[in-house]
N, C-alpha and C. Protein backbone atom coordinates (compact mmCIF):
# COMPACT_ATOMS: atom_id res chain seq x y z
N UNK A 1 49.38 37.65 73.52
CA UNK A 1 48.08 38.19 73.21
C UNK A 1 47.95 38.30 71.69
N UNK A 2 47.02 38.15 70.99
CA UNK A 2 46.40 38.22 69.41
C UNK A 2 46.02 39.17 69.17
N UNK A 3 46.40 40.12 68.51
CA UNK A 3 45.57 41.06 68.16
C UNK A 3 45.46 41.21 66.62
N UNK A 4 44.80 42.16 66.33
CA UNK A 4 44.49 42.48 64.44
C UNK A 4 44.99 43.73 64.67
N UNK A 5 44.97 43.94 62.94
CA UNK A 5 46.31 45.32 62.33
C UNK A 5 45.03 45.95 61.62
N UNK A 6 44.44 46.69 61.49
CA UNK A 6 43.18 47.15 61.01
C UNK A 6 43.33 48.88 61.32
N UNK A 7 43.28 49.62 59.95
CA UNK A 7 42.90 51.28 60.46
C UNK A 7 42.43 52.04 59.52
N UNK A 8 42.40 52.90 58.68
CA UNK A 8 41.95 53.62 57.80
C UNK A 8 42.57 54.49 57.05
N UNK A 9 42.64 54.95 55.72
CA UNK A 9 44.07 55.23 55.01
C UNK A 9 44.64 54.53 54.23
N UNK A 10 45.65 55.38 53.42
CA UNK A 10 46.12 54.74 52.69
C UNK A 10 47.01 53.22 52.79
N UNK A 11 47.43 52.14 52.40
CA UNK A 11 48.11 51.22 52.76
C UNK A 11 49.50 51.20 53.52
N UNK A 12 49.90 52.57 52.88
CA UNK A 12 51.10 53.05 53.81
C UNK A 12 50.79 53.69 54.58
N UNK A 13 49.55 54.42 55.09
CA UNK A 13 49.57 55.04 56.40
C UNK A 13 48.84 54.27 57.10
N UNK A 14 48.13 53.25 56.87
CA UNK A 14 47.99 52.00 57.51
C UNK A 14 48.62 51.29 58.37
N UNK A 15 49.61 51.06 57.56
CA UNK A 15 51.28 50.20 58.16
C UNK A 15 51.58 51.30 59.26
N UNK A 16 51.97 52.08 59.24
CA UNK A 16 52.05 53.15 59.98
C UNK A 16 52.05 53.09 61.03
N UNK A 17 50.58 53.13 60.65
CA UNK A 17 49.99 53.69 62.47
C UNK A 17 49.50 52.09 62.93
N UNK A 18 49.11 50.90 62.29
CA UNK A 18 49.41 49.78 62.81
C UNK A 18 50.72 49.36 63.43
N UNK A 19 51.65 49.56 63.25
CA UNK A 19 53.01 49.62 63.37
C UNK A 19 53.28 50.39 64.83
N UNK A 20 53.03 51.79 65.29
CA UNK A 20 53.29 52.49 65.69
C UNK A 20 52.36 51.82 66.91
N UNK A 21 51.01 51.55 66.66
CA UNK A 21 50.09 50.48 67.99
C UNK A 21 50.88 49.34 68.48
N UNK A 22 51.12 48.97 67.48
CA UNK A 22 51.70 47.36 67.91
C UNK A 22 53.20 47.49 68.71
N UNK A 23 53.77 48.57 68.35
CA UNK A 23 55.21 48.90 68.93
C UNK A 23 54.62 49.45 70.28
N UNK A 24 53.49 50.28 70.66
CA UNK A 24 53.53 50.55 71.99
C UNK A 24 53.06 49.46 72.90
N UNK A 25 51.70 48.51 71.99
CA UNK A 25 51.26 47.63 72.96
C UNK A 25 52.49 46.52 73.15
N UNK A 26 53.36 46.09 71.98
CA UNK A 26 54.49 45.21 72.51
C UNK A 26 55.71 45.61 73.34
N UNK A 27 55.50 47.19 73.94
CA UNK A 27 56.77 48.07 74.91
C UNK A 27 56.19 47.22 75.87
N UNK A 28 55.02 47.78 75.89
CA UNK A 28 54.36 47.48 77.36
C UNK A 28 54.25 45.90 77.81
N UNK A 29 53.81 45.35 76.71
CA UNK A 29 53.51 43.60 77.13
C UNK A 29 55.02 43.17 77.18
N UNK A 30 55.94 43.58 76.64
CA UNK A 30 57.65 42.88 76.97
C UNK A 30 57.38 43.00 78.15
N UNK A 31 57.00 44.10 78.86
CA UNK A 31 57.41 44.41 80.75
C UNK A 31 57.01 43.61 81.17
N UNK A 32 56.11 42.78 80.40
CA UNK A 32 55.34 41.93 81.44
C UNK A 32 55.24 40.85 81.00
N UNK A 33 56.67 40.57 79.83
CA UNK A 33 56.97 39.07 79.44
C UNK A 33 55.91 38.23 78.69
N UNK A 34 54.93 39.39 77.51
CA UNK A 34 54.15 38.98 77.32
C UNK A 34 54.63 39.06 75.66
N UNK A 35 54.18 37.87 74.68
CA UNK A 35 54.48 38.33 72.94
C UNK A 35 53.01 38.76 72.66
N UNK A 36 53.07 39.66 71.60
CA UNK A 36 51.94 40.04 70.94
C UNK A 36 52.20 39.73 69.46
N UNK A 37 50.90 39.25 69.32
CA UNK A 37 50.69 38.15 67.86
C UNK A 37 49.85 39.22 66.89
N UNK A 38 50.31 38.87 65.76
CA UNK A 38 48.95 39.42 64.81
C UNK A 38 48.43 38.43 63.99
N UNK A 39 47.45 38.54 63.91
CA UNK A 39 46.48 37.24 62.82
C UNK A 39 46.52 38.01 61.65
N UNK A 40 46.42 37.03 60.60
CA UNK A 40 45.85 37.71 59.19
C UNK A 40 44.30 37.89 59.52
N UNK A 41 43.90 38.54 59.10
CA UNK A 41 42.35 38.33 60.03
C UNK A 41 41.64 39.13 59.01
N UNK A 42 41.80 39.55 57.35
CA UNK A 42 41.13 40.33 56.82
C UNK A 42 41.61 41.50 56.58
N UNK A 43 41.14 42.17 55.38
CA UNK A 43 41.61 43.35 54.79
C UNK A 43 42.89 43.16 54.32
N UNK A 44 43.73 44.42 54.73
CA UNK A 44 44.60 44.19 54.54
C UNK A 44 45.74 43.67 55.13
N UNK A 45 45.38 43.11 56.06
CA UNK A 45 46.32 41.81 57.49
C UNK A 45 46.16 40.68 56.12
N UNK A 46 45.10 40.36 55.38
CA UNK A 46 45.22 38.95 54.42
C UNK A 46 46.16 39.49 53.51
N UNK A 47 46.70 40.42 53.34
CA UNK A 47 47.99 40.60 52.21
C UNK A 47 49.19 40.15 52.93
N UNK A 48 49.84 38.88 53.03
CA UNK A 48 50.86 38.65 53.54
C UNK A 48 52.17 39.78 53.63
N UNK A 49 52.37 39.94 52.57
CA UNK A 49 53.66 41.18 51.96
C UNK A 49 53.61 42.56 53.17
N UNK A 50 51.92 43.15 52.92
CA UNK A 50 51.88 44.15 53.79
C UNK A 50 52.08 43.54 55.50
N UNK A 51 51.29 42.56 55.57
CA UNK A 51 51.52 42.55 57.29
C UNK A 51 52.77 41.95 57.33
N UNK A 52 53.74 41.53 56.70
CA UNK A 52 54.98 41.45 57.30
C UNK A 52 55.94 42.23 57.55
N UNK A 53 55.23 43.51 56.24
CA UNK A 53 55.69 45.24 56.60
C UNK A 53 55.58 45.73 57.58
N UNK A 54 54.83 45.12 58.23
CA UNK A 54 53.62 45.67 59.32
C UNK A 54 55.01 45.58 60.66
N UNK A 55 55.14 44.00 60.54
CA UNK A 55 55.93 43.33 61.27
C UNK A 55 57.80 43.85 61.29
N UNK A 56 57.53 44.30 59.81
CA UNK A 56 59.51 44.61 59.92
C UNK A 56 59.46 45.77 60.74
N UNK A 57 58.74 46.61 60.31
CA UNK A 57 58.50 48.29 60.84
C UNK A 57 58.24 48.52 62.37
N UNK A 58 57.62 47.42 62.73
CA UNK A 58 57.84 47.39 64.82
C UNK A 58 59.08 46.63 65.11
N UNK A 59 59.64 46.26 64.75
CA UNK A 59 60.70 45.30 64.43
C UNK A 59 61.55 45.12 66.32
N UNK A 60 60.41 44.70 66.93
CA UNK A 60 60.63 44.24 68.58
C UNK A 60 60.59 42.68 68.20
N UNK A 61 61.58 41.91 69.05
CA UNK A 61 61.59 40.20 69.09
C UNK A 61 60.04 39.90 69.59
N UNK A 62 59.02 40.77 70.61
CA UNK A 62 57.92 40.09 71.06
C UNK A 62 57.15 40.35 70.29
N UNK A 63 56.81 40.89 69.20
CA UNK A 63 56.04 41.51 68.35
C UNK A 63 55.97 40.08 67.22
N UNK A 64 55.18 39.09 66.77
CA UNK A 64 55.41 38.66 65.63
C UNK A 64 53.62 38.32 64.90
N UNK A 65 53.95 37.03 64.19
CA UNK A 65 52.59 37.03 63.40
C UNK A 65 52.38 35.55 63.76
N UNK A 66 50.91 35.03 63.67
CA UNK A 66 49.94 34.12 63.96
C UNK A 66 49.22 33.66 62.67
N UNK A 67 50.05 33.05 61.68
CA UNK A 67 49.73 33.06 60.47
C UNK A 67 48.41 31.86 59.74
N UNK A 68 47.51 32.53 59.65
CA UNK A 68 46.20 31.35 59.73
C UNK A 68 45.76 31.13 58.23
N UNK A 69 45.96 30.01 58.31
CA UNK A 69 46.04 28.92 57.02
C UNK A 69 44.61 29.42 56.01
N UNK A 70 43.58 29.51 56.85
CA UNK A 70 42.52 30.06 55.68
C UNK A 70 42.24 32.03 55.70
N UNK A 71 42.86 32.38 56.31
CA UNK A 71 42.03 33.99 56.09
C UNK A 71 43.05 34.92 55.15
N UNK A 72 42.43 34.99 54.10
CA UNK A 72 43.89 35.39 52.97
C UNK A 72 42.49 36.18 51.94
N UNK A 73 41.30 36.55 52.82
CA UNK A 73 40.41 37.28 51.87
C UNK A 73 40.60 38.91 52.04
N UNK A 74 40.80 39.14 51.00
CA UNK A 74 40.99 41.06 50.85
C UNK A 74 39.64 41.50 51.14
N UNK A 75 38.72 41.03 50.65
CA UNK A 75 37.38 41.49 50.63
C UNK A 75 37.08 42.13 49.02
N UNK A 76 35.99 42.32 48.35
CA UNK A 76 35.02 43.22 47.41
C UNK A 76 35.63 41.63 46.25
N UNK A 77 36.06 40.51 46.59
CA UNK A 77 35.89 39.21 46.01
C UNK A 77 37.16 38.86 45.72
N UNK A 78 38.25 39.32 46.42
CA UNK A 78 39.26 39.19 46.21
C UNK A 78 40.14 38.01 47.35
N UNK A 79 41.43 37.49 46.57
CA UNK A 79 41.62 36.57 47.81
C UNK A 79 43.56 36.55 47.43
N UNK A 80 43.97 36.54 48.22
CA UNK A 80 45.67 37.06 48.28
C UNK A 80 46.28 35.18 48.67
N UNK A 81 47.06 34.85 47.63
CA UNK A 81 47.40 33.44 47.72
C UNK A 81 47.54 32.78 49.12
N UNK A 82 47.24 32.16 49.65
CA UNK A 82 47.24 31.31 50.95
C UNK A 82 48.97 31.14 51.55
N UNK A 83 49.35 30.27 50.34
CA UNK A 83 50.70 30.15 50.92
C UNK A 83 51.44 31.00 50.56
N UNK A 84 51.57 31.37 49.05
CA UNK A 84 52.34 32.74 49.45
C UNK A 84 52.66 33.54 50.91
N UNK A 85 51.07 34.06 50.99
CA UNK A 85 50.99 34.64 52.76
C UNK A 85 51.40 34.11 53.54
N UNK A 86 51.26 32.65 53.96
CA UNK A 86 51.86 32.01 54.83
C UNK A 86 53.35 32.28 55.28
N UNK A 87 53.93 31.41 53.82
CA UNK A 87 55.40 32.07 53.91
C UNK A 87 55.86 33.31 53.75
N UNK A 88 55.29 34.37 53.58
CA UNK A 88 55.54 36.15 53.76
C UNK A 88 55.62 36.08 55.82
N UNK A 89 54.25 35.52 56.07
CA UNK A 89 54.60 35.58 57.40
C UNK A 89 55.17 34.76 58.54
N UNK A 90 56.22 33.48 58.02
CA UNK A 90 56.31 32.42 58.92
C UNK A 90 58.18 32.98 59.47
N UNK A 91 58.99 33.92 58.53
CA UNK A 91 59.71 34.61 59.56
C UNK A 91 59.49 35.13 60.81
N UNK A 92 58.40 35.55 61.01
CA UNK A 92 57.46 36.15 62.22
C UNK A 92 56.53 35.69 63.30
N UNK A 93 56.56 34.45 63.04
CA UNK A 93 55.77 33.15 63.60
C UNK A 93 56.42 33.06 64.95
N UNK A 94 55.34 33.19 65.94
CA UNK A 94 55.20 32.69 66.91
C UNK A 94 54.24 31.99 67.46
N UNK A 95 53.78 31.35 66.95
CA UNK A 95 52.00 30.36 66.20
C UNK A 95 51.39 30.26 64.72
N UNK A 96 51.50 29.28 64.90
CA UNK A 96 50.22 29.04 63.46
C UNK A 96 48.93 28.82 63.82
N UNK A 97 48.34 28.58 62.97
CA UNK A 97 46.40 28.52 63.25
C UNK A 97 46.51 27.26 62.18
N UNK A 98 45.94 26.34 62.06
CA UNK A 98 45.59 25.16 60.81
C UNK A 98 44.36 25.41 60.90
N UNK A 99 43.48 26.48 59.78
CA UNK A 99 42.05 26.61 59.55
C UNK A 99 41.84 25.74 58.58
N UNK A 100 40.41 24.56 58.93
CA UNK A 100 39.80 24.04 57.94
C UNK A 100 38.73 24.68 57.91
N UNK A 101 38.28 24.34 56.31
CA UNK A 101 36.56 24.68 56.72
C UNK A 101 35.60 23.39 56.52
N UNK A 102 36.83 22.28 55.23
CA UNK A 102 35.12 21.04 54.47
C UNK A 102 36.51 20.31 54.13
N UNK A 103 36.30 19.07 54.37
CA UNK A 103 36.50 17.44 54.32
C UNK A 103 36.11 16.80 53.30
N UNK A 104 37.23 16.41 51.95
CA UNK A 104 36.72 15.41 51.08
C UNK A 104 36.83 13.78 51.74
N UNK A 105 35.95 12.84 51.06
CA UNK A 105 36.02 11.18 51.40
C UNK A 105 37.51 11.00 51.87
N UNK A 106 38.73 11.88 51.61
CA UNK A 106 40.03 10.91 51.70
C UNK A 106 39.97 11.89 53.51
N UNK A 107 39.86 12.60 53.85
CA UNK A 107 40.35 12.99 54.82
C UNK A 107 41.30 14.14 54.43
N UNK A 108 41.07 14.87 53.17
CA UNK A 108 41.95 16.27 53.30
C UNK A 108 40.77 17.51 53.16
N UNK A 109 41.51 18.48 54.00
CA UNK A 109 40.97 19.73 53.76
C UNK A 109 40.47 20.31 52.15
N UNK A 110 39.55 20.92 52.00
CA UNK A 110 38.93 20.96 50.62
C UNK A 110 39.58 22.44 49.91
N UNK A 111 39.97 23.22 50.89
CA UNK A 111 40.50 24.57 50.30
C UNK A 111 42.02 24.80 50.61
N UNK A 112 42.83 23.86 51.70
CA UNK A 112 44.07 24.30 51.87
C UNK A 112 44.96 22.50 51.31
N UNK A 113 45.92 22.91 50.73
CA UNK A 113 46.63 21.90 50.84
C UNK A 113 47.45 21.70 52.03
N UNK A 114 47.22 20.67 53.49
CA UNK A 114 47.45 20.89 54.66
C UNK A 114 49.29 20.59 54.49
N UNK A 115 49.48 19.43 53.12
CA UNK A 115 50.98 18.96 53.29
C UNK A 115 51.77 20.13 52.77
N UNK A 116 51.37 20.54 51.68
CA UNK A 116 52.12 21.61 51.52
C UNK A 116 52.12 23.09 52.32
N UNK A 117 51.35 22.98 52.99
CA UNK A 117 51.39 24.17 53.93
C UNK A 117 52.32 23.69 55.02
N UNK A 118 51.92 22.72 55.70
CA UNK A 118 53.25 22.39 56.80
C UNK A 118 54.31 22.39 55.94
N UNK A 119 54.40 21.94 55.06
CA UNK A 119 56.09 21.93 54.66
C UNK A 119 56.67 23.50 54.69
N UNK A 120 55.78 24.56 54.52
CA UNK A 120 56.22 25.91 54.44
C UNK A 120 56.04 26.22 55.39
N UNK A 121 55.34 25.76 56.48
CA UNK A 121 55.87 25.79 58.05
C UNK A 121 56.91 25.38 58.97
N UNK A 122 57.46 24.49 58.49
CA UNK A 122 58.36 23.65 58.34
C UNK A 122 59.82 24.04 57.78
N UNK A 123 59.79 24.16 56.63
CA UNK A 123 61.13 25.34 55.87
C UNK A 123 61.41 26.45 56.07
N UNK A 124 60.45 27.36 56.97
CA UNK A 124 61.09 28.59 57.65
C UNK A 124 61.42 28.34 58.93
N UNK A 125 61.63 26.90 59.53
CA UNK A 125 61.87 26.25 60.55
C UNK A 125 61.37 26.57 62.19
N UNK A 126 60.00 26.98 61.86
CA UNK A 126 59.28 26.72 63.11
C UNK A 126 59.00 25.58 63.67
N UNK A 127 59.14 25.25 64.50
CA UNK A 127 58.62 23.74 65.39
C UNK A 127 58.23 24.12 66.51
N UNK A 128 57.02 24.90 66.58
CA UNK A 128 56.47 25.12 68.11
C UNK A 128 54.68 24.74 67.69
N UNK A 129 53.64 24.76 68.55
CA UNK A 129 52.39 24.19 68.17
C UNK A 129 51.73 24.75 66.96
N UNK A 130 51.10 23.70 66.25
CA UNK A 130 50.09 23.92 65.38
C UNK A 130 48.80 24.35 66.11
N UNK A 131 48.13 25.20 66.19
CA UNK A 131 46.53 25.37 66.95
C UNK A 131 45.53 24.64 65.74
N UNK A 132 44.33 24.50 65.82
CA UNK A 132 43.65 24.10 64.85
C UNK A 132 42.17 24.74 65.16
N UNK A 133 41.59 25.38 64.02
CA UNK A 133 40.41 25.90 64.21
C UNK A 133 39.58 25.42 62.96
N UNK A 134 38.17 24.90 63.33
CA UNK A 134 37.44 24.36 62.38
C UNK A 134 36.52 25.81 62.57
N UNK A 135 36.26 26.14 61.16
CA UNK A 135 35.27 26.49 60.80
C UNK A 135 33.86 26.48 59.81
N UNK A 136 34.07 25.15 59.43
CA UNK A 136 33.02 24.62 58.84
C UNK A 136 31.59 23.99 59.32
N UNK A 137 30.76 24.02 58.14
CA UNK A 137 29.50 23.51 58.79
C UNK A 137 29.22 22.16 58.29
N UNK A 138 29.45 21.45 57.62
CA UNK A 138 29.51 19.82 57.32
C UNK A 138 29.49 19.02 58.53
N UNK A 139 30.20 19.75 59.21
CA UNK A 139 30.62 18.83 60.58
C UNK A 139 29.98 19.69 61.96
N UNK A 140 29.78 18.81 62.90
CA UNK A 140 30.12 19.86 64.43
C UNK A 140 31.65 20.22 64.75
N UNK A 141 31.32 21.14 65.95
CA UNK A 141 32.79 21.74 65.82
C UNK A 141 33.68 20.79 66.86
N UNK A 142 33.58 19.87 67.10
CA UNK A 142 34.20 18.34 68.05
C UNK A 142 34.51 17.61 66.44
N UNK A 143 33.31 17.23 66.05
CA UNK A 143 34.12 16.62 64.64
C UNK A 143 35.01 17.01 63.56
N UNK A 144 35.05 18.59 63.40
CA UNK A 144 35.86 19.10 62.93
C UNK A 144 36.97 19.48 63.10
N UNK A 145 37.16 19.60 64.13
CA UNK A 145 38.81 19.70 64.75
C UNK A 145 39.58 18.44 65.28
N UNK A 146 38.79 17.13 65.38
CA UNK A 146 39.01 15.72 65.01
C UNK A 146 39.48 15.44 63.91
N UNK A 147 38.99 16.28 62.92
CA UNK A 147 39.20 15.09 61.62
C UNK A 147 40.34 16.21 61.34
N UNK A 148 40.72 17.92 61.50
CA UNK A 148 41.83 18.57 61.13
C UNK A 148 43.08 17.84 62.28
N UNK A 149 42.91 17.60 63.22
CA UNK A 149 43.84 16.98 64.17
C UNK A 149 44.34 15.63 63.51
N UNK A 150 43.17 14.68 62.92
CA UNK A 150 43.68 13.30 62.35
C UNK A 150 44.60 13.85 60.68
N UNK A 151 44.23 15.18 60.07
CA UNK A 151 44.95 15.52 58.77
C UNK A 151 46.59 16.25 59.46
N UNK A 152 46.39 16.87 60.39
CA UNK A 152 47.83 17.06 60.93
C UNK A 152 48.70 16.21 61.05
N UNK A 153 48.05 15.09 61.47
CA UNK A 153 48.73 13.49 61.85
C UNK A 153 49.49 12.93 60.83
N UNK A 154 48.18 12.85 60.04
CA UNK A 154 48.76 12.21 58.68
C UNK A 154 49.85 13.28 58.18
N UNK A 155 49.30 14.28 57.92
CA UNK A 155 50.97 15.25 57.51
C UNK A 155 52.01 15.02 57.97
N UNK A 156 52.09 14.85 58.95
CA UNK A 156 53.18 14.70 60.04
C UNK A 156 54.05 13.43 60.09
N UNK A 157 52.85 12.36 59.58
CA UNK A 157 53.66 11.16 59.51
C UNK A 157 53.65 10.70 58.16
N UNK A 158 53.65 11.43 57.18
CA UNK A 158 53.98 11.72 55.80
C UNK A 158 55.53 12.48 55.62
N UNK A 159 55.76 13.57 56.34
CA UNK A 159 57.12 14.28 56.30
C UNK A 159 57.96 13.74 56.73
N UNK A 160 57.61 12.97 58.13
CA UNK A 160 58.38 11.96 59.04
C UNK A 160 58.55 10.65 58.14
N UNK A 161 58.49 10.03 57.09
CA UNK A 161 58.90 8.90 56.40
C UNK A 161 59.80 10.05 55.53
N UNK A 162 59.13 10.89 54.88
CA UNK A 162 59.90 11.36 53.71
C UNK A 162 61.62 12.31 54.09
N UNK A 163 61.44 12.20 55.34
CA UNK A 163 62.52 12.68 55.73
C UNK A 163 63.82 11.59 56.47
N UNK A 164 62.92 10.27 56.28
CA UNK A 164 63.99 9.06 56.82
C UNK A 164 65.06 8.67 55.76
């Protein structure tokens, strides 16, 4: 199950009592063989550093993070490095998200570098699915998760030569 880390307070009493939720809802979902995910999803979930605090401090194996390639906005215009965050949360990975939003002529994402992000998906040695979510408007949302599915590809068979 996905959920968000969201509460009110200071950043440390934040962690806290996010921490203290996520440890009861992941008691309960272990019983029932279930992992509970957290997204960066805003605020302070887009500070990689803190939600992996978030993550040491429930520190259950079903408990981890769902680390999504574009949501790394603090909010009041602020924006917490992409990959940095990424890799703060890919110890904790039990899914990724590949968010695009806009497509240049070559076929890459316009705000994430997709190769260098797999590679830091990659070097904390996850190999379980990429999900892919388009959220852009250039495209429909069939063409947009087409053309992030055809940039996965190409990543993929970019690492796969460079690793022969």
């Amino acid at each position: 199950i996905r959920v968000n880390a969201a509460s009110e307070g200071t950043p440390e009493e934040q962690r806290d009592l996010a921490a203290d939720g996520l440890r009861q809802l992941t008691e309960h979902a272990a019983a029932l063989d279930i992992n509970v995910i957290v997204e960066n999803h805003g605020g302070l979930s887009s500070n990689g550093a803190w939600l992996a605090g978030v993550l040491e401090t429930v520190d259950h194996p079903r408990c981890g993070s769902l680390p999504d390639f574009g949501n790394f906005y603090l909010g009041g215009g602020e924006w917490y490095d992409r990959y940095q965050g990424v890799a703060e949360l890919m110890p904790f990975a039990k899914a990724v998200s590949a968010k695009s939003l806009s497509f240049d002529a070559a076929g890459d994402e316009t705000e994430t570098d997709f190769l260098r992000m797999v590679r830091i998906v990659l070097q904390a040695g996850y190999r379980g699915w990429i999900g892919i979510e388009y959220e852009g408007t250039d495209a429909s949302e069939p063409q947009g998760i087409r053309a992030t599915k055809a940039l996965l590809e190409r990543v993929r068979s970019t690492l796969e030569s460079e690793m022969r």
